[in-house]
C-alpha atoms as a PDB file:
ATOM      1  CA  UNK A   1       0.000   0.000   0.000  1.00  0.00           C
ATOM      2  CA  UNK A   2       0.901   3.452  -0.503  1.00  0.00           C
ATOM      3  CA  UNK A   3       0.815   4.638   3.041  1.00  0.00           C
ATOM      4  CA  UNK A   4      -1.395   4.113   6.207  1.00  0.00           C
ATOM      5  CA  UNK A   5      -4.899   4.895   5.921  1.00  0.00           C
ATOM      6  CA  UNK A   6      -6.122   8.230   6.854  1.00  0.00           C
ATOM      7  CA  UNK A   7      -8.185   8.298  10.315  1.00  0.00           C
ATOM      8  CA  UNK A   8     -10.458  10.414   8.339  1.00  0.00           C
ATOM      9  CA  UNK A   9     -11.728   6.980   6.761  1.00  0.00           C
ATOM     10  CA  UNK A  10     -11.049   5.007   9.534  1.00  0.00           C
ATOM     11  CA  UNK A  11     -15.215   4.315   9.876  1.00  0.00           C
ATOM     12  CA  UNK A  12     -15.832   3.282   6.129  1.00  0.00           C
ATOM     13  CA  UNK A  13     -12.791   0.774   6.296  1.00  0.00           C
ATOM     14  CA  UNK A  14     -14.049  -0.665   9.515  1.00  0.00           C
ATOM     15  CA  UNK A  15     -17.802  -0.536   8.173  1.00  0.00           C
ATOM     16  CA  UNK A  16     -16.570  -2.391   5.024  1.00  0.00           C
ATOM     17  CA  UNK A  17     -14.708  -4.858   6.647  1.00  0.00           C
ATOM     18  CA  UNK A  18     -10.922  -3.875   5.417  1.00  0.00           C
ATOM     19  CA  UNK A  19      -9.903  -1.932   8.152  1.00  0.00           C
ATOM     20  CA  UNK A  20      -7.342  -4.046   9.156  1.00  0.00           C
ATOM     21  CA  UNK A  21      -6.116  -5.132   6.252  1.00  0.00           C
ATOM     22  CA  UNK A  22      -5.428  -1.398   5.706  1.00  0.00           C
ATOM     23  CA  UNK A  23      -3.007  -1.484   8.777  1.00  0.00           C
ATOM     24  CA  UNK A  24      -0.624  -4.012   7.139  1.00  0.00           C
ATOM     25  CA  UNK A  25       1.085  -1.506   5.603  1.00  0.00           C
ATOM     26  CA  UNK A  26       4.105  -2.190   3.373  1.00  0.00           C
ATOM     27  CA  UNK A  27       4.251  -5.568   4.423  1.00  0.00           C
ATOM     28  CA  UNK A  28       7.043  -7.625   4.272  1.00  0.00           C
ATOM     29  CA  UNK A  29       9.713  -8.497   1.035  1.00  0.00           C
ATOM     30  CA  UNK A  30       9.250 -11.863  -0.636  1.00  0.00           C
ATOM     31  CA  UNK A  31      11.314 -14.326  -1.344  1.00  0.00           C
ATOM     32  CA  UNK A  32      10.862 -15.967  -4.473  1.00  0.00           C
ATOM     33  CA  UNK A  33      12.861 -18.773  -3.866  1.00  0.00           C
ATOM     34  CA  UNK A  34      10.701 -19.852  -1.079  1.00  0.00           C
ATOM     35  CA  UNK A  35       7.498 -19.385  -2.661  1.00  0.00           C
ATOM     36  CA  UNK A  36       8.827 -21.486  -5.848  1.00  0.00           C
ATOM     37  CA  UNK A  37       9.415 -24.294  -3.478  1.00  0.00           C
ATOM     38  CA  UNK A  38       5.996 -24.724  -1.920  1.00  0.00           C
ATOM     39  CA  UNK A  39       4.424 -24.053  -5.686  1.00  0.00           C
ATOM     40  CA  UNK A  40       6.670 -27.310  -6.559  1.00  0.00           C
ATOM     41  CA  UNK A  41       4.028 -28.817  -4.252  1.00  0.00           C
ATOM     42  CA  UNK A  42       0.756 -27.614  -4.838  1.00  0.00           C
ATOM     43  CA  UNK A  43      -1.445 -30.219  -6.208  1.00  0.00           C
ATOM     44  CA  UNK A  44      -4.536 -28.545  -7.806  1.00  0.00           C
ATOM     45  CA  UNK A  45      -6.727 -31.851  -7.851  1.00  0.00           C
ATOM     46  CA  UNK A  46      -6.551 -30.857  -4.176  1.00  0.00           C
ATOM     47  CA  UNK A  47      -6.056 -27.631  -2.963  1.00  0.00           C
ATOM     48  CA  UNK A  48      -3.449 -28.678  -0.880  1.00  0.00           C
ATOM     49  CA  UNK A  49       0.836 -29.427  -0.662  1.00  0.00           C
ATOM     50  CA  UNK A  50       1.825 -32.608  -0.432  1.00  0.00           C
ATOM     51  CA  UNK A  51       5.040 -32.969   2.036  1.00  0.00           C
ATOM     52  CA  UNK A  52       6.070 -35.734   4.210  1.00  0.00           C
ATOM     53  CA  UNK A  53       3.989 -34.699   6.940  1.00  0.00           C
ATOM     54  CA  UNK A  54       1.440 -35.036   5.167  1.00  0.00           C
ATOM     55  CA  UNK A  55      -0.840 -33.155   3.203  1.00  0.00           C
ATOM     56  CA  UNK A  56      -1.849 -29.164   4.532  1.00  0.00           C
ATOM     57  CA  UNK A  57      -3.370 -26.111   2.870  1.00  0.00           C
ATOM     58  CA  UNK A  58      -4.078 -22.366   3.397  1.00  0.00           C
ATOM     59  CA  UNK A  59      -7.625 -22.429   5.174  1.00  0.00           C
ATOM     60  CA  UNK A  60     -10.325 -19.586   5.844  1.00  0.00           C
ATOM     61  CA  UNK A  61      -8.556 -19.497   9.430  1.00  0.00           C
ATOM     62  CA  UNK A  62      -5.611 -18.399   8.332  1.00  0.00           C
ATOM     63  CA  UNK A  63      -6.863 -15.901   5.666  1.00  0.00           C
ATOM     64  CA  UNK A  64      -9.253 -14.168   8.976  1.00  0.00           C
ATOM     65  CA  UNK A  65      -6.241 -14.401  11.388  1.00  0.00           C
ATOM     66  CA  UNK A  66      -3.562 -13.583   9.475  1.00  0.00           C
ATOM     67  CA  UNK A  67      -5.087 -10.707   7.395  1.00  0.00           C
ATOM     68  CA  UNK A  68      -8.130  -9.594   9.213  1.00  0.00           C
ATOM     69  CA  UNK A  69     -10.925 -10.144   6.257  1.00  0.00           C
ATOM     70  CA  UNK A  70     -14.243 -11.077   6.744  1.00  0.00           C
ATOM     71  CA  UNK A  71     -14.934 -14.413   5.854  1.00  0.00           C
ATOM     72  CA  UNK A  72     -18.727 -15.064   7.132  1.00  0.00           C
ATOM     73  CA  UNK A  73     -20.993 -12.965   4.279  1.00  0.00           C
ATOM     74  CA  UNK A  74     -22.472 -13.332   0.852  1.00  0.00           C
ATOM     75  CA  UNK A  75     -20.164 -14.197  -1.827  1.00  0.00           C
ATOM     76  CA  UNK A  76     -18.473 -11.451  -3.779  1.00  0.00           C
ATOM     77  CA  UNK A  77     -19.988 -12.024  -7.117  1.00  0.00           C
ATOM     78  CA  UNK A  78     -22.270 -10.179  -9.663  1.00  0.00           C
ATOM     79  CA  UNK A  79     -22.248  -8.486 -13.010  1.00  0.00           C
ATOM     80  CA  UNK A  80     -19.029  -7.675 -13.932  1.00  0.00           C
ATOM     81  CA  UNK A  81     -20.436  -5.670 -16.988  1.00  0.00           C
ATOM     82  CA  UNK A  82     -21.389  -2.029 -17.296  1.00  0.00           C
ATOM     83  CA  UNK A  83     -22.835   0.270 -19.664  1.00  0.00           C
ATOM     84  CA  UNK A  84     -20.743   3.234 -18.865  1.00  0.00           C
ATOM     85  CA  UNK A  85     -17.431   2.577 -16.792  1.00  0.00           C
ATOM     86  CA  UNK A  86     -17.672   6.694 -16.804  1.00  0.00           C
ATOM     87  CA  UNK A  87     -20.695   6.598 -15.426  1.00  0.00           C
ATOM     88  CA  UNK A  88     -19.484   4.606 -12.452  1.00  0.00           C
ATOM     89  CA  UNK A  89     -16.712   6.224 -12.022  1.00  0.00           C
ATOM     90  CA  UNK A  90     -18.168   9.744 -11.447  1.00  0.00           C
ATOM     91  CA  UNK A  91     -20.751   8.896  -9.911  1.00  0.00           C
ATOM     92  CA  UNK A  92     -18.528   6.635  -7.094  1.00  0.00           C
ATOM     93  CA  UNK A  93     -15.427   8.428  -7.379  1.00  0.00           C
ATOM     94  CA  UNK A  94     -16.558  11.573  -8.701  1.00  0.00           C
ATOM     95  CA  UNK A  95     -13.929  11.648 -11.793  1.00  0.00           C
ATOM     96  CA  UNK A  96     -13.310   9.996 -15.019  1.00  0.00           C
ATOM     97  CA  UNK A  97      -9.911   8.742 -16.360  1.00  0.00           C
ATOM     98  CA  UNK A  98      -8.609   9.127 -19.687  1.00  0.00           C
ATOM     99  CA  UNK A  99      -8.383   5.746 -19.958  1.00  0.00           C
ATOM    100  CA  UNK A 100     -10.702   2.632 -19.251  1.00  0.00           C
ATOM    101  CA  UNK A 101      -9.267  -0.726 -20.834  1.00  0.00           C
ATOM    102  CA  UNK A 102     -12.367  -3.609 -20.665  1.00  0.00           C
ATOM    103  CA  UNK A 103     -13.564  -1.926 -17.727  1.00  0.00           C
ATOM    104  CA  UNK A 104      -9.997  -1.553 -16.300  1.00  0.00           C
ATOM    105  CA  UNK A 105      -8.492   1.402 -14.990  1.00  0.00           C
ATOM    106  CA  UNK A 106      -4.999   2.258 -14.100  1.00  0.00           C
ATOM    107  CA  UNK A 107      -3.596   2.402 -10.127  1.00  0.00           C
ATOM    108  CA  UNK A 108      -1.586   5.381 -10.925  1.00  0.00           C
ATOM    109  CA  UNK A 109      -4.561   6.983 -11.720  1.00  0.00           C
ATOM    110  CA  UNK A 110      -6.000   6.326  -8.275  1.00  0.00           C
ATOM    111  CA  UNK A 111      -2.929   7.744  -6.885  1.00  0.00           C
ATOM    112  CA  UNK A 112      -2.845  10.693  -8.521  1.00  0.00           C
ATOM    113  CA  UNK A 113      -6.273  11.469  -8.214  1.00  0.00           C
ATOM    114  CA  UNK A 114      -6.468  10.232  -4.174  1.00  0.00           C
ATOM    115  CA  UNK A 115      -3.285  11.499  -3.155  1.00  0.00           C
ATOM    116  CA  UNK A 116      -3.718  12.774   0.054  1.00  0.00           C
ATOM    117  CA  UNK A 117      -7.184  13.263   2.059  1.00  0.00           C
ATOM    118  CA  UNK A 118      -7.318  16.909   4.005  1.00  0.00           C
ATOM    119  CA  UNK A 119      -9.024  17.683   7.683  1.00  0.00           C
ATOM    120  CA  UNK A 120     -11.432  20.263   5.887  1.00  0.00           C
ATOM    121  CA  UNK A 121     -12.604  17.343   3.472  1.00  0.00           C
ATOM    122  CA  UNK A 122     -16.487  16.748   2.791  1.00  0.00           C
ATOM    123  CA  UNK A 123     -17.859  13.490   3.501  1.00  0.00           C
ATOM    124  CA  UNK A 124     -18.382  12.926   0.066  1.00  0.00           C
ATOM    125  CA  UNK A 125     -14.720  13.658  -0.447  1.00  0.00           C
ATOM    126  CA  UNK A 126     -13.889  11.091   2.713  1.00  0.00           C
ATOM    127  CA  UNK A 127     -16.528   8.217   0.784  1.00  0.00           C
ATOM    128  CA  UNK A 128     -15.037   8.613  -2.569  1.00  0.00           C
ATOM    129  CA  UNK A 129     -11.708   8.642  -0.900  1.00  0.00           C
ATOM    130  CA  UNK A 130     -12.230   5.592   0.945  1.00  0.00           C
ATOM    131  CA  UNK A 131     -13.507   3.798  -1.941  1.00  0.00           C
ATOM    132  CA  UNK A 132     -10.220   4.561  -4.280  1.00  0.00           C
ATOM    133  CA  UNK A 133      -8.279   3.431  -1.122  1.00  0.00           C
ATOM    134  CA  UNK A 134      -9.914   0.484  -0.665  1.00  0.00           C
ATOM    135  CA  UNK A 135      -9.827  -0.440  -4.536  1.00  0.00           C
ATOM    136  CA  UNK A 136      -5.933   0.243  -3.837  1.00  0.00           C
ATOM    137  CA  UNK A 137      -6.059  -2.590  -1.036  1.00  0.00           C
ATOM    138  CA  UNK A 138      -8.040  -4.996  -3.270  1.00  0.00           C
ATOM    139  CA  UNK A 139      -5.436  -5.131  -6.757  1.00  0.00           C
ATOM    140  CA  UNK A 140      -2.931  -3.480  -5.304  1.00  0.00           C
ATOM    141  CA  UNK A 141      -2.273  -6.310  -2.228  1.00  0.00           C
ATOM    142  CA  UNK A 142      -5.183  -8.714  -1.303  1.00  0.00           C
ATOM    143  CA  UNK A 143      -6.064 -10.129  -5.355  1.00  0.00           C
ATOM    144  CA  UNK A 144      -3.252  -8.348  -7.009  1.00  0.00           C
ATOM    145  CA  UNK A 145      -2.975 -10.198 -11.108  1.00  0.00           C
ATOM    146  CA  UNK A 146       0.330 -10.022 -13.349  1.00  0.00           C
ATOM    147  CA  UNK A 147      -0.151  -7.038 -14.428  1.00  0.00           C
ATOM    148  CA  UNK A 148      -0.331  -5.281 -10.853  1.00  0.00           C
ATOM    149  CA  UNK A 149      -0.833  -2.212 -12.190  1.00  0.00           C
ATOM    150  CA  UNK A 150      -4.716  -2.107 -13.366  1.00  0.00           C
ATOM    151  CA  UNK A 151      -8.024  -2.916 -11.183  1.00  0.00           C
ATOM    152  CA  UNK A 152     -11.378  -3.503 -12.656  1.00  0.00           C
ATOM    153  CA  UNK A 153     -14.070  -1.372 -12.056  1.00  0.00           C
ATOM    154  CA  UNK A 154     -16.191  -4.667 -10.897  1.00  0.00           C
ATOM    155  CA  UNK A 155     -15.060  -3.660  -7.668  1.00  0.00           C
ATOM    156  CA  UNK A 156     -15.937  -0.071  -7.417  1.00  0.00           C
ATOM    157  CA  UNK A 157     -19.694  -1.629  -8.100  1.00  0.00           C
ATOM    158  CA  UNK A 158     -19.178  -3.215  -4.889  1.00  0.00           C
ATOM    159  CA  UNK A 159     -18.342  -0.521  -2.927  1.00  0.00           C
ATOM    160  CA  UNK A 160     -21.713   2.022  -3.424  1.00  0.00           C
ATOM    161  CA  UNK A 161     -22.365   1.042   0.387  1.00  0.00           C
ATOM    162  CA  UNK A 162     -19.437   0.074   2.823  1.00  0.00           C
ATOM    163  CA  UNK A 163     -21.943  -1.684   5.040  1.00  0.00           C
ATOM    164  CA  UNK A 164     -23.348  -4.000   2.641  1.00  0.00           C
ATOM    165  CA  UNK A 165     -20.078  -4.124   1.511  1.00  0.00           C
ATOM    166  CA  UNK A 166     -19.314  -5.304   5.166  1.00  0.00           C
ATOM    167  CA  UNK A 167     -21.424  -8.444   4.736  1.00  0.00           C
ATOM    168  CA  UNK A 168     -19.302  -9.837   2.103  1.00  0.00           C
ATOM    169  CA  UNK A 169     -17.013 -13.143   2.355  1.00  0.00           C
ATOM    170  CA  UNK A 170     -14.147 -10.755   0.817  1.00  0.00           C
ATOM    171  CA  UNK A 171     -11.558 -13.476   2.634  1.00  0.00           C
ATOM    172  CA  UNK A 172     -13.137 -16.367   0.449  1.00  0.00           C
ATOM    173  CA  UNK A 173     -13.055 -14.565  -2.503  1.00  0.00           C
ATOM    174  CA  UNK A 174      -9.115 -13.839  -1.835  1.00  0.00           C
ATOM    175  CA  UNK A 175      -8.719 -17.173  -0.925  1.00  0.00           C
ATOM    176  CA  UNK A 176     -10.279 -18.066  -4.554  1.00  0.00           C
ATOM    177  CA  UNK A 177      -8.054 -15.849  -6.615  1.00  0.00           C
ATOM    178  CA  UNK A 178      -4.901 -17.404  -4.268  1.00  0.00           C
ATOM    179  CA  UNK A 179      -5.673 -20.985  -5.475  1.00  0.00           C
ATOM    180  CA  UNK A 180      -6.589 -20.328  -8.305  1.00  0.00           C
ATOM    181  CA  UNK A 181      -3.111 -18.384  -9.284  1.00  0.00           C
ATOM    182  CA  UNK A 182      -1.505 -21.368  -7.529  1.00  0.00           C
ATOM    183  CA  UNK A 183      -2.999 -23.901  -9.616  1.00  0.00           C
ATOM    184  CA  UNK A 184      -1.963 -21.861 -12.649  1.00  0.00           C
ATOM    185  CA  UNK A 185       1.539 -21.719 -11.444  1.00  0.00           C
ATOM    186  CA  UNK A 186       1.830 -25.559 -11.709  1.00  0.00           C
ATOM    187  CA  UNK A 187       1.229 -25.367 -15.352  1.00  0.00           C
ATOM    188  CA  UNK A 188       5.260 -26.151 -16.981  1.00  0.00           C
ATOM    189  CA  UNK A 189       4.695 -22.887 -19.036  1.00  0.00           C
ATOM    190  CA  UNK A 190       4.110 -20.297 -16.588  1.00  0.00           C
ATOM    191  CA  UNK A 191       6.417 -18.305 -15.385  1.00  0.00           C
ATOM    192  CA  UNK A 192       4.344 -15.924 -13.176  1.00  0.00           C
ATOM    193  CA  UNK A 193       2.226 -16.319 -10.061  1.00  0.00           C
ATOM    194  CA  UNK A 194      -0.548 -13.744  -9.246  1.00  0.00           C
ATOM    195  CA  UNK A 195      -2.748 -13.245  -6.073  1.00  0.00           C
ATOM    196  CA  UNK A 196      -1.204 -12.532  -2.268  1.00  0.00           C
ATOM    197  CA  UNK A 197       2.049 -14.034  -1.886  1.00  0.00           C
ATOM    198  CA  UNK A 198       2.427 -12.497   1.254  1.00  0.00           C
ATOM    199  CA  UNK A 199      -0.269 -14.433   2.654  1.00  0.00           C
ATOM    200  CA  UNK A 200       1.234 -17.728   1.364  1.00  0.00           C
ATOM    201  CA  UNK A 201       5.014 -16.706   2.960  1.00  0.00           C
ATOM    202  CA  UNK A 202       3.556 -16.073   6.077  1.00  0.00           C
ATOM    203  CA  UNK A 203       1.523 -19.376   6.177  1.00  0.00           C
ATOM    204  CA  UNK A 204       4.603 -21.044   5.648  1.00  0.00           C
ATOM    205  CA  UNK A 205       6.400 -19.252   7.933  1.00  0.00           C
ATOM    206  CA  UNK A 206       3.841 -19.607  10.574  1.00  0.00           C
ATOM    207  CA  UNK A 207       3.866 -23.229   9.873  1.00  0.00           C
ATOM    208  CA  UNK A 208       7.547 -24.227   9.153  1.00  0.00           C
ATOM    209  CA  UNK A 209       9.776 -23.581  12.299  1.00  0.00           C
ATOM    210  CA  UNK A 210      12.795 -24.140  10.441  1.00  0.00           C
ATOM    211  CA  UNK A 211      12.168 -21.840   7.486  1.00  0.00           C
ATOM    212  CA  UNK A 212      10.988 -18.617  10.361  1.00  0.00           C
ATOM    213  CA  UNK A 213      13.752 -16.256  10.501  1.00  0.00           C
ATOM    214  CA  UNK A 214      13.584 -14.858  14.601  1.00  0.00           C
ATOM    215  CA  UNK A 215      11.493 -11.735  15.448  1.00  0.00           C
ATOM    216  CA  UNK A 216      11.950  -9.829  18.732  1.00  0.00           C
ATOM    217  CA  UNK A 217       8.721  -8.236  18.810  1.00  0.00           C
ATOM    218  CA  UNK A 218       5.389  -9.143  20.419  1.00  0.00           C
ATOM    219  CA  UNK A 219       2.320 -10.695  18.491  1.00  0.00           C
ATOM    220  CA  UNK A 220       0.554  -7.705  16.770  1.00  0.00           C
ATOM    221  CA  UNK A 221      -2.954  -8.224  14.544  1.00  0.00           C
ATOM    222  CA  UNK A 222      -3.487  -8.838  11.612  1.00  0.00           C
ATOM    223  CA  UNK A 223      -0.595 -11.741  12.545  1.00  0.00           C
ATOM    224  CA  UNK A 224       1.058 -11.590   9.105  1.00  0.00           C
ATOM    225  CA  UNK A 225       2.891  -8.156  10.708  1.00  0.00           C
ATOM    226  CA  UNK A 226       5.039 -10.155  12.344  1.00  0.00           C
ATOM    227  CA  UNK A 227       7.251 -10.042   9.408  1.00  0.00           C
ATOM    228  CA  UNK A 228       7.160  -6.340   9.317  1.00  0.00           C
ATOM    229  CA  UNK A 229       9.822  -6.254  11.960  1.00  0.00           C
ATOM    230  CA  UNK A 230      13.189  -6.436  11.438  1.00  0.00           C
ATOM    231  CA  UNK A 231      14.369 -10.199  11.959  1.00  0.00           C
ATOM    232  CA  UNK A 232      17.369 -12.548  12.376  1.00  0.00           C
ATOM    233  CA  UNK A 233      17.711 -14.744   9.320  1.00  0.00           C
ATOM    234  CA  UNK A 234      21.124 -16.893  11.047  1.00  0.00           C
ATOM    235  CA  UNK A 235      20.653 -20.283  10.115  1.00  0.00           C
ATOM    236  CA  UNK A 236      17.358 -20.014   7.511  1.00  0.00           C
ATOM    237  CA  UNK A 237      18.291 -21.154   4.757  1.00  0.00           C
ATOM    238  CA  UNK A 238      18.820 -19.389   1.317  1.00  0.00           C
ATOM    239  CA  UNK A 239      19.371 -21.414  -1.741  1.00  0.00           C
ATOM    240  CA  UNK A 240      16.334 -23.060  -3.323  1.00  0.00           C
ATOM    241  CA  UNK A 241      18.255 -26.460  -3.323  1.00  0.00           C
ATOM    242  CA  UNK A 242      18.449 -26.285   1.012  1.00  0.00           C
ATOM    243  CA  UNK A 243      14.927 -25.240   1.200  1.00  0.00           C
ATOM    244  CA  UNK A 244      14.008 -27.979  -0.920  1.00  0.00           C
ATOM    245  CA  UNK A 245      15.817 -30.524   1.272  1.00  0.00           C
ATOM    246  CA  UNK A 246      14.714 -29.134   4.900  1.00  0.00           C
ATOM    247  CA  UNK A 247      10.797 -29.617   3.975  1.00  0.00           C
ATOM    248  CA  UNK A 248      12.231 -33.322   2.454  1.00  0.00           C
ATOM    249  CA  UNK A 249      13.700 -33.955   5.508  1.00  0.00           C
ATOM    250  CA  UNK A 250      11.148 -32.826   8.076  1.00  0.00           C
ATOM    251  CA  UNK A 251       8.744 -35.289   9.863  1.00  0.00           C
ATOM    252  CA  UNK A 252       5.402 -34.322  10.708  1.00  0.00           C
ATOM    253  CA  UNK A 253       6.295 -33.086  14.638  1.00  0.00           C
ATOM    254  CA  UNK A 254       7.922 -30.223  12.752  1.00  0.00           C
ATOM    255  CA  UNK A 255       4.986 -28.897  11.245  1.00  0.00           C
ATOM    256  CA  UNK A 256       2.707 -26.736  13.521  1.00  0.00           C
ATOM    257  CA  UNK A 257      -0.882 -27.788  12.465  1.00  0.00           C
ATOM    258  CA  UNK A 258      -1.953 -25.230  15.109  1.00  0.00           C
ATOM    259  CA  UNK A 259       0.238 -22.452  15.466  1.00  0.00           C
ATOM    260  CA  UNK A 260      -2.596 -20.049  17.030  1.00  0.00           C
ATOM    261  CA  UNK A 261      -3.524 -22.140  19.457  1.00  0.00           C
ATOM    262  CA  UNK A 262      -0.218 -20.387  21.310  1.00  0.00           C
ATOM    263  CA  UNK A 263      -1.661 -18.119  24.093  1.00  0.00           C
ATOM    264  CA  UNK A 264       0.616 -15.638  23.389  1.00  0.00           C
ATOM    265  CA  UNK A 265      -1.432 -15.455  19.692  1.00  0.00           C
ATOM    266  CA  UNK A 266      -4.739 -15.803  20.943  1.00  0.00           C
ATOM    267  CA  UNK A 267      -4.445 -13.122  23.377  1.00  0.00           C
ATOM    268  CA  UNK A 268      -3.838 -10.447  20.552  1.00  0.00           C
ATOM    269  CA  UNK A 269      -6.954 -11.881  18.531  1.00  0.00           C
ATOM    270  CA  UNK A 270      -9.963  -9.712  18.850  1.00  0.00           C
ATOM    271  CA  UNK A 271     -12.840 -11.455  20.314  1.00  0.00           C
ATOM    272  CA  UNK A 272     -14.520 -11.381  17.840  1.00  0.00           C
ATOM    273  CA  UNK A 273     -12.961 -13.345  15.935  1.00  0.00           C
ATOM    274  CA  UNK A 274     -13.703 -16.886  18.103  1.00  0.00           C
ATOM    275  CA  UNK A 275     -17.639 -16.053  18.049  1.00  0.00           C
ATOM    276  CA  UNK A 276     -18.417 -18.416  15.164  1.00  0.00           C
ATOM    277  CA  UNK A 277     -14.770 -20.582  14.984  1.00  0.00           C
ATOM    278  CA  UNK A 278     -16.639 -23.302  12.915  1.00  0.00           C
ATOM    279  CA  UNK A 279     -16.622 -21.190   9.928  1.00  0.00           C
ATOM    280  CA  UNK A 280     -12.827 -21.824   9.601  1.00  0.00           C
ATOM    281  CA  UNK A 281     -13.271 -25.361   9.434  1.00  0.00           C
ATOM    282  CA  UNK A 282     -16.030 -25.955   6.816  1.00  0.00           C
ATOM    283  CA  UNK A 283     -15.761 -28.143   3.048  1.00  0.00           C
ATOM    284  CA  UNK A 284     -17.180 -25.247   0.356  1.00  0.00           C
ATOM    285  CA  UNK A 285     -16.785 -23.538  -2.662  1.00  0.00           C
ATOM    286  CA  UNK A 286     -15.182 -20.072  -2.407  1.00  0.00           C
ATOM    287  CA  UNK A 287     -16.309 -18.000  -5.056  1.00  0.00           C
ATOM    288  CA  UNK A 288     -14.946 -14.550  -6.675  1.00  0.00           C
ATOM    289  CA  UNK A 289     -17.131 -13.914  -9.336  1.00  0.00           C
ATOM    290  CA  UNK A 290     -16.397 -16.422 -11.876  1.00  0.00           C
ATOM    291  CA  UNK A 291     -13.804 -17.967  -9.857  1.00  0.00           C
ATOM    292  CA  UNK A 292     -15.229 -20.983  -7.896  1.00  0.00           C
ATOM    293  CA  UNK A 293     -12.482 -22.803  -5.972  1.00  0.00           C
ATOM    294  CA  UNK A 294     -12.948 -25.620  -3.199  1.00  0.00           C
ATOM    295  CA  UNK A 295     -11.911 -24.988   0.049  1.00  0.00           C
ATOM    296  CA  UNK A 296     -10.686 -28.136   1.820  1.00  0.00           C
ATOM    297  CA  UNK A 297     -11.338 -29.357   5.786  1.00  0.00           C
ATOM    298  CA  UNK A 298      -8.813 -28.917   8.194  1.00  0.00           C
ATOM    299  CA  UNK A 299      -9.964 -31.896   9.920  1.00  0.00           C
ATOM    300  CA  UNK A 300     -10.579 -34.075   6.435  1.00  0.00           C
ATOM    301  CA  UNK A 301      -7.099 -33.579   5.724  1.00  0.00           C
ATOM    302  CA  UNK A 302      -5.776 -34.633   9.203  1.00  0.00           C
ATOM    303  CA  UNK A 303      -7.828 -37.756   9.605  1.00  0.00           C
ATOM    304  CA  UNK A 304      -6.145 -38.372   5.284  1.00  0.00           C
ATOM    305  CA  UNK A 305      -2.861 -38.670   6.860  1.00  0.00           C
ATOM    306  CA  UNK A 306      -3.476 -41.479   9.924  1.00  0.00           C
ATOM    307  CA  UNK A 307      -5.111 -44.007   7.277  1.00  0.00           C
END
């Protein structure tokens, strides 16, 4: 993200459920290396790596817990289709850009338009602020595709009222584009990988032991600022090939199947977060408009590797 969100629309990211992904900030750098690892395997008949502990995926839980989206709500789908992208975009953002692609607009454009909100703003101002921010959040981190530097206006549609907007399963539908990407990554002739890679690092990283480099800083929410700290890296390794042969090596009592269940994580996790816990752990489809993608039980997948 460009920069922290203003407190001036600190109420329409909270009301549309992106509030804390909005906090994330920067986030943390990637490492390729590690990330082409764990795509070597990603099975897409399942949804899930295969390893020698056993088989494990990136669930609803960790999507809430580690980012902070709302995965409980009507599925983000719809027409994707519009008379007059100009339309929409005056009437939402109250300006037009020079240039609308297929109902795709560019990010620079939002920056240059949004670039700063002031105290003496309207509320309309703060609204149509909000929404460009938020659009920001959506291609720009959460769903971001190869060419990272367009959204679609499919969004903005979404975004007329920030508490219906609220009552959507926006963590499913990020979910979706994440496997999705990750199925397409398997493919031999694709070079690219799309949708939030910062999620997946984390995951692993929250999962492996012996691929975390050490933080000195105390649990903070969303969890996947952890990494925003500076960190040790002394003994992680570096080269794809060592990578490769720690998660060959590493039985399944290195693998942390539950690494929230650590007090000193649960007791930075708003409550709000445990009042419906069985959502995390459910078989269905996660959908992002045409993207439908399974989303595979925790428990299905434990009870796969004792047969």
């Amino acid at each position: 993200m460009t920069g922290p969100p203003s407190p001036l629309i600190e109420n329409y990211l909270r009301e549309a459920g992106f509030w804390h992904s909005a906090t994330i900030g920067r986030g943390c750098k990637l490492d390729p290396k590690l990330i082409s690892v764990l795509m070597e395997r990603w099975r897409p008949e399942t949804h899930t790596f295969h390893l020698p502990c056993g088989e494990c995926t990136i669930t609803l839980e960790d999507v809430q817990l580690q980012l902070g989206l709302p995965i409980d709500g009507y599925a983000v789908t719809g027409s994707a289709q519009s008379a007059d992208w100009g339309a929409v975009c005056y009437e939402l953002l109250g300006a037009i850009p020079d240039n609308i692609n297929g109902g795709r607009i560019e990010m620079g454009w939002l920056r240059d338009t949004f670039p700063k909100l002031d105290n003496d703003s309207t509320e309309l101002e703060r609204i149509r602020y909000a929404r460009a921010y938020i659009l920001e959040i959506i291609r720009g981190y959460l769903m971001p595709d190869l060419s990272r530097n367009r959204v679609h206006l499919r969004w903005l549609l979404k975004l007329i009222d920030f508490r219906a907007e609220g009552e959507l399963s926006w963590g499913s539908a990020m979910l979706a584009t994440l496997y999705r990407e990750m199925c397409g990554a398997t493919r031999p002739n694709k070079a690219k990988i799309g949708g939030c890679l910062s999620l997946l690092q984390s995951w692993a990283r929250f999962r492996f032991p012996f691929l975390r480099h050490r933080v000195n800083h105390p649990y903070t929410f969303p969890l996947i600022m952890r990494w925003n700290h500076s960190a040790s890296y002394v003994g992680i390794p570096t080269s794809l090939e060592d990578i490769r042969l720690l998660l060959d090596q590493r039985s399944e009592a290195q693998f942390q199947w539950t690494p929230y269940e650590d007090p000193a994580i649960r007791a930075i996790i708003p409550d709000e977060y445990f009042q419906n816990p069985n959502i995390w752990h459910v078989k269905v489809p996660l959908v992002n408009y045409a993207i439908v993608e399974m989303h595979q039980l925790d428990k299905e997948l434990r009870q796969f590797r004792f047969r």
